[in-house]
C-alpha atoms as a PDB file:
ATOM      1  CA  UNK A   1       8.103  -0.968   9.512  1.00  0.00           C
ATOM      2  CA  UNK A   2       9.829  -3.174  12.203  1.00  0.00           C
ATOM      3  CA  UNK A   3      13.276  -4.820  11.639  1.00  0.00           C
ATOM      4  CA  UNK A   4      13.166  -8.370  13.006  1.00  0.00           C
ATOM      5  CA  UNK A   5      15.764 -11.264  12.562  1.00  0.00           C
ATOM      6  CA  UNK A   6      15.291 -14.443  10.644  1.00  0.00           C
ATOM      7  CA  UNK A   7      15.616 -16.290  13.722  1.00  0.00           C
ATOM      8  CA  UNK A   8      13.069 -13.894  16.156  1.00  0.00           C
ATOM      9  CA  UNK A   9      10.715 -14.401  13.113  1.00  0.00           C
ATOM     10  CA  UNK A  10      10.982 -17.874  13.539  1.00  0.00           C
ATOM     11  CA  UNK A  11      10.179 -18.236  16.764  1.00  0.00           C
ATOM     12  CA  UNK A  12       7.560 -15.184  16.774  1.00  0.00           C
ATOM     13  CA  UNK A  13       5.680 -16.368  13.175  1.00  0.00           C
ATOM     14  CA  UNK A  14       2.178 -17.077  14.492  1.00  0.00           C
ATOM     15  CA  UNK A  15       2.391 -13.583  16.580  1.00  0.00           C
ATOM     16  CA  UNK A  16       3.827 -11.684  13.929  1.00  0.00           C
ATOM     17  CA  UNK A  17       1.133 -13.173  11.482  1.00  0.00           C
ATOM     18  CA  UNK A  18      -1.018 -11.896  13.445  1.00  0.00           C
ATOM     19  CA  UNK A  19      -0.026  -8.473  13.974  1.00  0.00           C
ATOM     20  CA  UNK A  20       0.461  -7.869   9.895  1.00  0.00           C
ATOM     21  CA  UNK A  21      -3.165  -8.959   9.424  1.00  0.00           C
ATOM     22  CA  UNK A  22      -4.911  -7.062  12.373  1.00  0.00           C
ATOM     23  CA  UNK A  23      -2.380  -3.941  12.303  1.00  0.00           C
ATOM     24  CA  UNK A  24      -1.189  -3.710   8.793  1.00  0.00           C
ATOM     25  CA  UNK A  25       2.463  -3.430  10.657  1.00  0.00           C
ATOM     26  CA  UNK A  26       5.036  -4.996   8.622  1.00  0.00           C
ATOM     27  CA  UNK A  27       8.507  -6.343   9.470  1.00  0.00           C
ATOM     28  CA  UNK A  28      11.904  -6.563   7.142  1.00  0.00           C
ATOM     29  CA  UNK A  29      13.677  -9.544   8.053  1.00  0.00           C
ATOM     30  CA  UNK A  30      16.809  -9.738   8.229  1.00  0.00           C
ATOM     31  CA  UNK A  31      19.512 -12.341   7.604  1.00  0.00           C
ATOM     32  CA  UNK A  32      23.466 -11.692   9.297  1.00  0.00           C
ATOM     33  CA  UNK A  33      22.023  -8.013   9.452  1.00  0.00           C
ATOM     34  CA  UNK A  34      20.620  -7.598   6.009  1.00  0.00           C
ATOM     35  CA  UNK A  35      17.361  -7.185   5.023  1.00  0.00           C
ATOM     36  CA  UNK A  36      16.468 -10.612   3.147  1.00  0.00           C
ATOM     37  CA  UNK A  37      12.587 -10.473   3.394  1.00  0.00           C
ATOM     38  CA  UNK A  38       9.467  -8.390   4.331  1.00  0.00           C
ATOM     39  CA  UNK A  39       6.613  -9.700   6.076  1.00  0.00           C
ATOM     40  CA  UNK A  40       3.298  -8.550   5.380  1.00  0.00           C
ATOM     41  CA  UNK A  41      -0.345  -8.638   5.407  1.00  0.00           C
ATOM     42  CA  UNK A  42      -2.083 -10.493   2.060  1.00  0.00           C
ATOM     43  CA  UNK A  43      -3.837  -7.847   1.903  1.00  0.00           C
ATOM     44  CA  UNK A  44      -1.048  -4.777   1.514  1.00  0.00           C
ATOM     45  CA  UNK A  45       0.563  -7.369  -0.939  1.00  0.00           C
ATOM     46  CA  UNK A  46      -2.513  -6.759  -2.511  1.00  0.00           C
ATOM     47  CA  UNK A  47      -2.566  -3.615  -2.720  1.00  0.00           C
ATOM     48  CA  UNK A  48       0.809  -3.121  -4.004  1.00  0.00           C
ATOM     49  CA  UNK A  49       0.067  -5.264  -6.639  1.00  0.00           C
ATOM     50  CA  UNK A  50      -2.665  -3.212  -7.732  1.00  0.00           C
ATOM     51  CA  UNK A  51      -0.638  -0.250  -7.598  1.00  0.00           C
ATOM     52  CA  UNK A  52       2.101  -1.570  -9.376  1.00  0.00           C
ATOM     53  CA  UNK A  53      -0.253  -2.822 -12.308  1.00  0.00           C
ATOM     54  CA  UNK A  54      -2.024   0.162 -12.403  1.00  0.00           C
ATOM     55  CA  UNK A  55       1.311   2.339 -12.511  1.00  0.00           C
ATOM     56  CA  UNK A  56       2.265  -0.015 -15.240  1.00  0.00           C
ATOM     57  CA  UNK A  57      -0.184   1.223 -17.803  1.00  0.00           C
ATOM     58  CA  UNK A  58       1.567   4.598 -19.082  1.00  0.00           C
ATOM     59  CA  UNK A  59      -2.073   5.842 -20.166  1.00  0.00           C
ATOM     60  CA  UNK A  60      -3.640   5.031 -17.265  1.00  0.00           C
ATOM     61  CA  UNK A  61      -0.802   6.745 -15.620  1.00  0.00           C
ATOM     62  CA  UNK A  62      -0.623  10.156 -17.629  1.00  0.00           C
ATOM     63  CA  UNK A  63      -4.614   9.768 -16.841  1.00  0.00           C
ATOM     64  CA  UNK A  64      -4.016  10.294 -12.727  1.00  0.00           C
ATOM     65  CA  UNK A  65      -1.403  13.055 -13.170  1.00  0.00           C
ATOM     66  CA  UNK A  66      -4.024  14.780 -15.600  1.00  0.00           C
ATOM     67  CA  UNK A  67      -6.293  14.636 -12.719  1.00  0.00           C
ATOM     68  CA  UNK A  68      -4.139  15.422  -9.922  1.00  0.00           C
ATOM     69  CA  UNK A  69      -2.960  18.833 -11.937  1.00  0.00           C
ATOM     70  CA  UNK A  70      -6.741  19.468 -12.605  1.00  0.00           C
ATOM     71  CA  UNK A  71      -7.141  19.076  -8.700  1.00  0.00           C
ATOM     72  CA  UNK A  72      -4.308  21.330  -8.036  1.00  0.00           C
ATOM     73  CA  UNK A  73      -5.653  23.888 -10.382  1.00  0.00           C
ATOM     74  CA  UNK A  74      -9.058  23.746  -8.735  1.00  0.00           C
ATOM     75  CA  UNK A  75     -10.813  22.053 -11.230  1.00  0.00           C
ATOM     76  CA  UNK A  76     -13.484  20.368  -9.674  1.00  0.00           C
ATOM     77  CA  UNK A  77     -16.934  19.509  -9.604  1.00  0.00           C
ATOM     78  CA  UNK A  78     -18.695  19.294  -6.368  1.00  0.00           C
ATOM     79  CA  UNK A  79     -20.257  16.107  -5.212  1.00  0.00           C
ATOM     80  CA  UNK A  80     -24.056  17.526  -5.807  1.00  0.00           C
ATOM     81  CA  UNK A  81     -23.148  18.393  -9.264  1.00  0.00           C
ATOM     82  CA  UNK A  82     -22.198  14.751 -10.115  1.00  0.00           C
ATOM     83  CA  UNK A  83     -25.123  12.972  -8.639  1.00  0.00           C
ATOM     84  CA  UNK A  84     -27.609  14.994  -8.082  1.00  0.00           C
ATOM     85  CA  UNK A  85     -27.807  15.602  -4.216  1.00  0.00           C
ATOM     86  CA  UNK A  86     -25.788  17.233  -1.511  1.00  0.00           C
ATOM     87  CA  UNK A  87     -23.466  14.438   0.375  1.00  0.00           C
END
């Protein structure tokens, strides 16, 4: 993530655009040296959203830690298994 000020991101927008959405880079922006805003691709916004919403859900939560602990304990079932045929 790139620190930028308000004014450089002014004058830089339609660059800087494009190098969230091809790059996935983002930039804070800051105002008299503090961060004020974050630039980023509509897509990672997205995504965070996503993540958020599904973090949000305290069952669907307790669900991926289950997993992640049966992972961890080596409790897995191998693609072939699931579906049939090797991958």
């Amino acid at each position: 993530m790139s620190t930028i000020s308000v004014t450089d991101a002014r004058n830089r927008l339609p660059e800087l655009v494009d190098d969230v959405a091809s790059h996935l880079t983002e930039y804070v922006i800051t105002k008299h040296g503090r961060s004020h805003a974050v630039l980023l691709s509509a897509e990672e916004h997205e995504a965070l959203l996503e993540t958020l919403e599904i973090l949000s859900d305290s069952t669907t939560a307790e669900r991926i830690r289950g997993s992640l602990e049966e992972l961890i304990r080596g409790e897995t079932v191998s693609f072939e298994d699931v579906f049939g045929e090797p991958l």
